[in-house]
Protein backbone atom coordinates (compact mmCIF):
# COMPACT_ATOMS: atom_id res chain seq x y z
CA UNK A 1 0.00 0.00 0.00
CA UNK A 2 2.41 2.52 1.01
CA UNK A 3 4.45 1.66 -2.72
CA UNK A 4 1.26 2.56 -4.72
CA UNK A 5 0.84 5.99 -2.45
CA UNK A 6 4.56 6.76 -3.40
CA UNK A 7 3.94 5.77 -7.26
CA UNK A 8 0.64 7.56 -7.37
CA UNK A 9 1.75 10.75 -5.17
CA UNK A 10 3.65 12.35 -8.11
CA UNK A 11 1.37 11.53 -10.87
CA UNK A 12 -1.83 13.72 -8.78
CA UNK A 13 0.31 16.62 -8.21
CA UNK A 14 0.63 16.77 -12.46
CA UNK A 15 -3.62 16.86 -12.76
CA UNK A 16 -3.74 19.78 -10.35
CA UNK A 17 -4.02 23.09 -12.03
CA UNK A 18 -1.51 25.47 -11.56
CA UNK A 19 -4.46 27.87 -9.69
CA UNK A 20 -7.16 26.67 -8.07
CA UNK A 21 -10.69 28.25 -9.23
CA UNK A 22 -9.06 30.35 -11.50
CA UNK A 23 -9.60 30.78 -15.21
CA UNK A 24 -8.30 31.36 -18.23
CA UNK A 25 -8.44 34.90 -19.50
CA UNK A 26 -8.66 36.21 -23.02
CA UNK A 27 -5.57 36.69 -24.83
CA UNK A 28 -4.33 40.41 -24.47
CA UNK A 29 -7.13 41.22 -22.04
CA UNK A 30 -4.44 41.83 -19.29
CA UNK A 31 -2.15 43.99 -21.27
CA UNK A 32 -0.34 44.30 -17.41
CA UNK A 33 0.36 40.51 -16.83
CA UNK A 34 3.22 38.54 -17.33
CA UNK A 35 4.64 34.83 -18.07
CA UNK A 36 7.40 34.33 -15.78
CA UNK A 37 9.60 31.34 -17.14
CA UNK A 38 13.13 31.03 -14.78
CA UNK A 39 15.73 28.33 -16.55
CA UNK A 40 16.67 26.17 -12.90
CA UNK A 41 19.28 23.90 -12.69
CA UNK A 42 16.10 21.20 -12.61
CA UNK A 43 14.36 22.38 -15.01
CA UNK A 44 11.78 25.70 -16.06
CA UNK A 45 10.17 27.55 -12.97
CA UNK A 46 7.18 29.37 -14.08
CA UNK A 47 5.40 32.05 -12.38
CA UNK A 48 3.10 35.22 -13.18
CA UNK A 49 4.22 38.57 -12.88
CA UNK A 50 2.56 41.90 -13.14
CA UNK A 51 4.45 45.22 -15.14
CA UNK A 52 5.41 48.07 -13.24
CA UNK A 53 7.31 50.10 -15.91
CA UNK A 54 8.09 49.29 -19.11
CA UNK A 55 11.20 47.25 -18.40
CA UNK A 56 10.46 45.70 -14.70
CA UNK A 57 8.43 43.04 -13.67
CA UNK A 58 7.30 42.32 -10.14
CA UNK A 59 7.02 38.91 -9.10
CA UNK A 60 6.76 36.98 -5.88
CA UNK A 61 10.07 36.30 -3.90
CA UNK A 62 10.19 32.67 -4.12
CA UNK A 63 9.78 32.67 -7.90
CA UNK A 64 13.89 33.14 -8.07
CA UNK A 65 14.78 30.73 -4.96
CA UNK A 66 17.80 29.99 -5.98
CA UNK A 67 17.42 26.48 -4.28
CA UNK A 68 14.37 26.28 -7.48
């Protein structure tokens, strides 16, 4: 029993989506968001961001942990 919890465990965090009661917006409809995507030593980290000036995006902290 505890094998199957430890095979399956993995697999259910992949069907949960990546915000809970959330939904997907138009395209372009929030000119002000932004797609995050941080190259990690593991892999891609994504996150959302939101534009404060033209050239800086404000994100949350642990979207750059450098631990990833």
């Amino acid at each position: 029993m505890q094998l199957l919890i430890l095979v399956l465990l993995p697999v259910a965090f992949l069907l949960l989506p990546g915000i809970i009661g959330g939904w997907e917006a138009r395209p372009h409809s929030r000119p002000y968001m932004a797609y995050v995507q941080i190259a990690m030593w593991r892999g891609v980290k994504t996150c959302g961001g939101v534009l404060i000036r033209d050239d800086v995006v404000l994100t949350a902290a642990h979207c750059n942990d450098k631990q990833g």
